[in-house]
N, C-alpha and C. Protein backbone atom coordinates (compact mmCIF):
# COMPACT_ATOMS: atom_id res chain seq x y z
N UNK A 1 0.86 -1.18 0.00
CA UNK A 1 0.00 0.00 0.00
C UNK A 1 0.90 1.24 0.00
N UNK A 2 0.55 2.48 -0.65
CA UNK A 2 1.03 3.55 -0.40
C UNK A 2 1.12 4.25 0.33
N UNK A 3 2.02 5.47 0.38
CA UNK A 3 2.09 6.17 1.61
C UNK A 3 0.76 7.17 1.96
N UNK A 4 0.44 7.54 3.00
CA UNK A 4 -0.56 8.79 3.38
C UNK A 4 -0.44 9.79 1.96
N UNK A 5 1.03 10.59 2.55
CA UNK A 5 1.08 11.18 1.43
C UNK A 5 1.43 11.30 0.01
N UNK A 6 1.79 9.63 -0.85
CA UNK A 6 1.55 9.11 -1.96
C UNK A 6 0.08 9.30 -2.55
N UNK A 7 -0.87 8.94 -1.27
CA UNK A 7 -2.22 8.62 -1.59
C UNK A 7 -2.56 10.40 -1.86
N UNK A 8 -2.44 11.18 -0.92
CA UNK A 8 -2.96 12.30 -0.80
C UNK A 8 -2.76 12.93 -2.39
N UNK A 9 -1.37 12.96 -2.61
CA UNK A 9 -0.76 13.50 -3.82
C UNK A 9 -1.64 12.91 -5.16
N UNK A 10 -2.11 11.50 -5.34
CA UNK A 10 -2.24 10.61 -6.25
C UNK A 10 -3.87 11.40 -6.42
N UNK A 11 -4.44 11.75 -5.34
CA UNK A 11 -5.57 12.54 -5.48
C UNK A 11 -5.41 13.53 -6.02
N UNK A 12 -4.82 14.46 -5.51
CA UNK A 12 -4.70 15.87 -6.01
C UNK A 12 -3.71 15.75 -7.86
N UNK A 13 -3.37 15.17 -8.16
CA UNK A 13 -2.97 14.89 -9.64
C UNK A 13 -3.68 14.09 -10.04
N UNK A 14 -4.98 13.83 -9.63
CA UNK A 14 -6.30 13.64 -10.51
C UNK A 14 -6.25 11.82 -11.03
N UNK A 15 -5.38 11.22 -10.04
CA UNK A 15 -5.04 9.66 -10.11
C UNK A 15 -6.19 8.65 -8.87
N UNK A 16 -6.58 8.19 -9.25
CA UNK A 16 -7.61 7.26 -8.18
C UNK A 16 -6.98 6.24 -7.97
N UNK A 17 -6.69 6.45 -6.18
CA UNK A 17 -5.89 5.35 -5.24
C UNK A 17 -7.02 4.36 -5.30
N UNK A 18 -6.87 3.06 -5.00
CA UNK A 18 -8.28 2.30 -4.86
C UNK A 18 -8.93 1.95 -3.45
N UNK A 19 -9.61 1.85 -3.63
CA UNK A 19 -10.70 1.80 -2.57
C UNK A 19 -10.36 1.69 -1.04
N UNK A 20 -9.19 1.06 -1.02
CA UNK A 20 -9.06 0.26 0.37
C UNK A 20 -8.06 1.94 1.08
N UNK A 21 -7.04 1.53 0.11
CA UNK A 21 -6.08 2.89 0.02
C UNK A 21 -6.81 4.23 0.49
N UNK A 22 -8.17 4.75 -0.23
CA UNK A 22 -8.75 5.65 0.10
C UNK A 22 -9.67 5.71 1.72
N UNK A 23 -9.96 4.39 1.74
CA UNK A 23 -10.51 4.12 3.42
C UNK A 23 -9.47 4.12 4.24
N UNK A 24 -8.48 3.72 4.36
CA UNK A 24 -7.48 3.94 5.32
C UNK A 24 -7.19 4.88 5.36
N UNK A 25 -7.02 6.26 4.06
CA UNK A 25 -6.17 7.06 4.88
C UNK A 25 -7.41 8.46 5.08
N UNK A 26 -8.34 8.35 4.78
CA UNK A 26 -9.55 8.93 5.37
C UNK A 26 -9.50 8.57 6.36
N UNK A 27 -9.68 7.59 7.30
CA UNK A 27 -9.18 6.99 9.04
C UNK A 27 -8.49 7.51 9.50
N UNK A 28 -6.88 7.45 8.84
CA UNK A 28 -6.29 8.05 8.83
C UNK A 28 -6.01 9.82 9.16
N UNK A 29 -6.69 10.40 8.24
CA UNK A 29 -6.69 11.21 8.75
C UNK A 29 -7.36 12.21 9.63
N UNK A 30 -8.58 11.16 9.70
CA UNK A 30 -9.88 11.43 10.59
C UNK A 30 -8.98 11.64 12.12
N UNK A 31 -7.80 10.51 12.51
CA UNK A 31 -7.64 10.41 13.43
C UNK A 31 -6.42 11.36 13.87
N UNK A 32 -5.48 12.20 13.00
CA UNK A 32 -4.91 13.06 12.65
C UNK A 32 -5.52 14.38 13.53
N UNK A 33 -7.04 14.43 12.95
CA UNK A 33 -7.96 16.00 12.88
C UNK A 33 -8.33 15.68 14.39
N UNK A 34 -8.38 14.46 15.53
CA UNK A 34 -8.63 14.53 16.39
C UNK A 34 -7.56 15.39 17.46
N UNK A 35 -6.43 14.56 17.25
CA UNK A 35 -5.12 15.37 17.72
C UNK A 35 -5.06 16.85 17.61
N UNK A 36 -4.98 17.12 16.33
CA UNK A 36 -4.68 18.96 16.05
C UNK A 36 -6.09 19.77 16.79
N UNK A 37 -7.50 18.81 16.76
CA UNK A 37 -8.78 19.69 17.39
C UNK A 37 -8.44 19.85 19.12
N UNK A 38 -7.99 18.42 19.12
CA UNK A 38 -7.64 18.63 21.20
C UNK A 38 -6.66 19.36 21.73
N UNK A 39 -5.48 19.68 20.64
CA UNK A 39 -4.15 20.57 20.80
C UNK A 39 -5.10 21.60 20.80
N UNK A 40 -5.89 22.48 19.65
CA UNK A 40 -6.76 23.88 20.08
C UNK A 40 -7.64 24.42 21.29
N UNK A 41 -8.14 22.57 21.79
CA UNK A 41 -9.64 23.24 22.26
C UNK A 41 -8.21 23.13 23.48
N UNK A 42 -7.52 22.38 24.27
CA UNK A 42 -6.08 23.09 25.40
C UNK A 42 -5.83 24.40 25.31
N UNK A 43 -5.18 25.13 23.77
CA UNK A 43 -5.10 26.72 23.79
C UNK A 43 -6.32 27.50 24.13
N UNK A 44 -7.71 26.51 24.22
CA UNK A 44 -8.41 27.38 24.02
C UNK A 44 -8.82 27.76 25.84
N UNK A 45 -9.05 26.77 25.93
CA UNK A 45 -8.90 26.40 27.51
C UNK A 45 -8.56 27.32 28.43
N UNK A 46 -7.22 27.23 28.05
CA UNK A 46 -5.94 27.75 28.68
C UNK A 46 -5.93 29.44 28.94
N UNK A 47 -6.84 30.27 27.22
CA UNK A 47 -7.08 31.29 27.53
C UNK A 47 -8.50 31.66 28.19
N UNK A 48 -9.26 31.03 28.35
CA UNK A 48 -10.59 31.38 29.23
C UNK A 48 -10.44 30.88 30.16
N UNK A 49 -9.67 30.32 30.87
CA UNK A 49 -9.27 29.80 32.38
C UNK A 49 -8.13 30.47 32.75
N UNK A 50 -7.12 31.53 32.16
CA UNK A 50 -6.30 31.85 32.51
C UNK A 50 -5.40 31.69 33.54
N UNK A 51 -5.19 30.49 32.99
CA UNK A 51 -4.31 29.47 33.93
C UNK A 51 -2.77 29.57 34.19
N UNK A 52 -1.73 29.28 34.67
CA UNK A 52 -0.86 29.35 34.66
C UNK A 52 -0.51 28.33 33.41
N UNK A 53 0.45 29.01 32.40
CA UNK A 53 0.72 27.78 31.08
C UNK A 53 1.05 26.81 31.62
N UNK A 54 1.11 25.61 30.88
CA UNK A 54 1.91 24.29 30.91
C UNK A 54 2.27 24.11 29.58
N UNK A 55 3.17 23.07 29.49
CA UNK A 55 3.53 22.84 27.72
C UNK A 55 2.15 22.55 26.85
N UNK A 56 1.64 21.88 27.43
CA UNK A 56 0.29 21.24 26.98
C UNK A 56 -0.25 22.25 26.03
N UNK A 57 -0.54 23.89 26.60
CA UNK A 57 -1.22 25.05 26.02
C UNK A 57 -0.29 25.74 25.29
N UNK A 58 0.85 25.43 25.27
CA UNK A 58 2.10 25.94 24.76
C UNK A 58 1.71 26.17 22.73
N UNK A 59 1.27 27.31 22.17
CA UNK A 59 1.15 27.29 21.20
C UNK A 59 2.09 26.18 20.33
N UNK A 60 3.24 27.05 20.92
CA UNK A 60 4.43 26.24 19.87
C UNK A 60 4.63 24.78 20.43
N UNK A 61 4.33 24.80 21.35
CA UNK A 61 4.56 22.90 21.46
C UNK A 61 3.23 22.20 20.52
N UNK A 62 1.78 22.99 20.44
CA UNK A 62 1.01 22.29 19.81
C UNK A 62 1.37 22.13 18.40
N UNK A 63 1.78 23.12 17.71
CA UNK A 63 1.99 23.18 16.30
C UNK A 63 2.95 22.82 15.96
N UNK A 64 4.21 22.04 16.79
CA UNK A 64 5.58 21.41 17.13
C UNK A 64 4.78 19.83 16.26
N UNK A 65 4.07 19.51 17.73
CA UNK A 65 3.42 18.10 18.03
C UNK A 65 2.30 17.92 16.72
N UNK A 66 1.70 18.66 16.24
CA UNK A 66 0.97 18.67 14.86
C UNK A 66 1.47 18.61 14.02
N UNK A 67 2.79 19.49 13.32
CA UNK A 67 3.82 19.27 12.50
C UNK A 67 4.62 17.75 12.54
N UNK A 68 4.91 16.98 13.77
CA UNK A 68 5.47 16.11 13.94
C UNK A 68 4.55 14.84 13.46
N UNK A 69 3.17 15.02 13.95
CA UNK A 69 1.94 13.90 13.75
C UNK A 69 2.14 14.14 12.08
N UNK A 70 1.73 14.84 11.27
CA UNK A 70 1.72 14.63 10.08
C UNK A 70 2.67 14.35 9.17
N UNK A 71 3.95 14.62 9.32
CA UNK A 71 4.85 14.02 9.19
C UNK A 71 5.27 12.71 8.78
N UNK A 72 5.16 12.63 10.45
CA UNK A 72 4.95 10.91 10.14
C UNK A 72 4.03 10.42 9.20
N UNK A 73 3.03 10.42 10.25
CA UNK A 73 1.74 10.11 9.44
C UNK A 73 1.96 9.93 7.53
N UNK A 74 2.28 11.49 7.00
CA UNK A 74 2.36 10.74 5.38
C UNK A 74 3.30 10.19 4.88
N UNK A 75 4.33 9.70 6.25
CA UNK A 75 5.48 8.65 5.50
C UNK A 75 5.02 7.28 5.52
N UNK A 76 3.88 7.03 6.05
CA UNK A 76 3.44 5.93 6.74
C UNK A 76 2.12 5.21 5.79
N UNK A 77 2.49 4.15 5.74
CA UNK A 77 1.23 3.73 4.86
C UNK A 77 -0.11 3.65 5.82
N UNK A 78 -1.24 4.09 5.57
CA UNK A 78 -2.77 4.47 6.42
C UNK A 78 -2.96 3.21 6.82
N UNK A 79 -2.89 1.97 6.54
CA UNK A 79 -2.82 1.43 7.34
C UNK A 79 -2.00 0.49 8.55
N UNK A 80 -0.95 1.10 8.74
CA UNK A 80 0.03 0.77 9.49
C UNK A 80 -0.37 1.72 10.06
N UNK A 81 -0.43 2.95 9.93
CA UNK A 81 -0.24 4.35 10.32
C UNK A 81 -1.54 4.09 11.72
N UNK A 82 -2.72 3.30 11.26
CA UNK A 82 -3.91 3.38 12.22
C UNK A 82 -3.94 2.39 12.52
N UNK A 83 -2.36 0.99 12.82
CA UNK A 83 -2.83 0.03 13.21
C UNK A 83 -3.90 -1.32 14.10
N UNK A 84 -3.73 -1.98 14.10
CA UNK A 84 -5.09 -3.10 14.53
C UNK A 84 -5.98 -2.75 15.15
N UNK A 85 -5.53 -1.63 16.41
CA UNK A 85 -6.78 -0.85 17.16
C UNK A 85 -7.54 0.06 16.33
N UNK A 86 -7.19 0.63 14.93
CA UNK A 86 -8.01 1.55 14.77
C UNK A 86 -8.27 0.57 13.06
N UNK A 87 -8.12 -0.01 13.16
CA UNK A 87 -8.35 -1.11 11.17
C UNK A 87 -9.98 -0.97 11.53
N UNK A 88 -10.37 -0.60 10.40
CA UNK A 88 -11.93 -0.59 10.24
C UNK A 88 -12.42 -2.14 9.79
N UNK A 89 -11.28 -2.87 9.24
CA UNK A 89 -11.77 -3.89 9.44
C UNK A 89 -11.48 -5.24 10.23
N UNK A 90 -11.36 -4.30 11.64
CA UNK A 90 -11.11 -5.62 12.46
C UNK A 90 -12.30 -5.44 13.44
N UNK A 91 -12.92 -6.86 13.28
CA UNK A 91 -13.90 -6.88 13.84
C UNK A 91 -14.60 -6.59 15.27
N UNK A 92 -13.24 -6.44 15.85
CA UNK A 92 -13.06 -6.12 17.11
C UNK A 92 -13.33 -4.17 17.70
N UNK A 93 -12.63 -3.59 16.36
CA UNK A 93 -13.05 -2.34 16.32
C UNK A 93 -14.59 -1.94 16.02
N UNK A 94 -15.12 -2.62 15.23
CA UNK A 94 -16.73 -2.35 14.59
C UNK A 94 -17.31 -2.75 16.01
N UNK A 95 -17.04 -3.51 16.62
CA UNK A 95 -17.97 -4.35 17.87
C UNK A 95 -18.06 -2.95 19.06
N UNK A 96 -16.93 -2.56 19.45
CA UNK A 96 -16.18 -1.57 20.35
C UNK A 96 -16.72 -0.06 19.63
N UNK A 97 -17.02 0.53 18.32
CA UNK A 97 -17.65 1.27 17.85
C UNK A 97 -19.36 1.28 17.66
N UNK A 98 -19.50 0.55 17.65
CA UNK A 98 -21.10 -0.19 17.53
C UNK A 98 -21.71 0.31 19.46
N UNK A 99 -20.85 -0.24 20.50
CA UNK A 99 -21.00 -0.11 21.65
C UNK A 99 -20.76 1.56 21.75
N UNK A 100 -19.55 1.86 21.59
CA UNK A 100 -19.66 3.88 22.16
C UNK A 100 -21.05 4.60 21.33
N UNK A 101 -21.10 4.35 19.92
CA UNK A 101 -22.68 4.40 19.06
C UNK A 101 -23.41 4.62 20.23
N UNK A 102 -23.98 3.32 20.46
CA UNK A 102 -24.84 3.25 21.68
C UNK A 102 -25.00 4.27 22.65
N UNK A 103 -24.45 4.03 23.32
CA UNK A 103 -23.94 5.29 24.51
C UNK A 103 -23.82 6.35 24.20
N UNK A 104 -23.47 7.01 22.76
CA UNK A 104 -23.07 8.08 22.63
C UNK A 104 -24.79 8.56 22.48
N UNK A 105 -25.59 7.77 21.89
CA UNK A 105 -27.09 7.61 21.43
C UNK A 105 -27.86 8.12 22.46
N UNK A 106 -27.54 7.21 23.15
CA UNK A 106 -28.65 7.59 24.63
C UNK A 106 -28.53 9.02 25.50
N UNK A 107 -26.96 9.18 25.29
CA UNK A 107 -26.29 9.93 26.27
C UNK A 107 -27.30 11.53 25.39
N UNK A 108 -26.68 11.20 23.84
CA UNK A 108 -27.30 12.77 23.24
C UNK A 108 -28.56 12.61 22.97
N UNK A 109 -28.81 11.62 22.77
CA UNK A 109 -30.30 11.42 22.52
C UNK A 109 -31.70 11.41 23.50
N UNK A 110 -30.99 11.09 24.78
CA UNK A 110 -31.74 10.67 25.64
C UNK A 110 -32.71 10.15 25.68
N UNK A 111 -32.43 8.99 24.83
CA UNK A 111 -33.31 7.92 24.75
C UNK A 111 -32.91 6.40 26.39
C-alpha cells in the first residue's frame, strides 16, 4: 500500500488510489484531525481559564506536536499508520464502535 502522502498527492494529480487505500487514509486522517482539534480546544482552555501555562497550552509545542503527527503520518502507509486498534476492518473495532454508538445515542439522545 502507499504512503498517506503518496495517496494524498495521487488525489490531487487527478489519479484514483483504490478503494481500500482511500478508506485507510480517510481513518487516517480522521484520526490526525482529532489530535490537532484537542491541541486547540487546550489553547483554548488555557485562555478562558487563565491558567498558569503548561507545555500542553504551549502554542508552539502544539503546532511542534501537529507538525510532527503529520509528518509521520504521510510517511506511513494508512494502514500501518492506524494500526489493529483503529483497522476498520477488524472486527473487534466495529464491535467496540457499535457499543460507544450506543452510549453516545442515549447519552445525546436521551433515549
Amino acid at each position: 500500500m502507499k504512503t498517506i502522502g503518496e495517496i494524498v498527492e495521487m488525489c490531487k494529480s487527478g489519479e484514483i488510489p483504490t478503494v481500500d487505500e482511500m478508506r485507510f487514509t480517510i481513518c487516517a486522517m480522521d484520526s490526525l484531525s482529532v489530535f490537532d482539534n484537542r491541541g486547540l480546544l487546550e489553547l483554548v482552555r488555557a485562555k478562558i481559564d487563565k491558567k498558569s501555562p503548561t507545555f500542553i497550552d504551549d502554542p508552539e509545542f502544539q503546532w511542534s506536536e501537529s507538525h510532527r503527527r503529520w509528518q509521520s503520518a504521510l510517511g506511513n502507509n494508512p494502514k500501518d499508520y492506524l494500526g489493529e486498534n483503529n483497522n476498520p476492518d477488524n472486527p473487534v473495532v466495529q464491535e467496540s464502535r457499535k457499543l460507544s454508538k450506543k452510549i453516545m445515542g442515549k447519552f445525546i439522545g436521551g433515549k
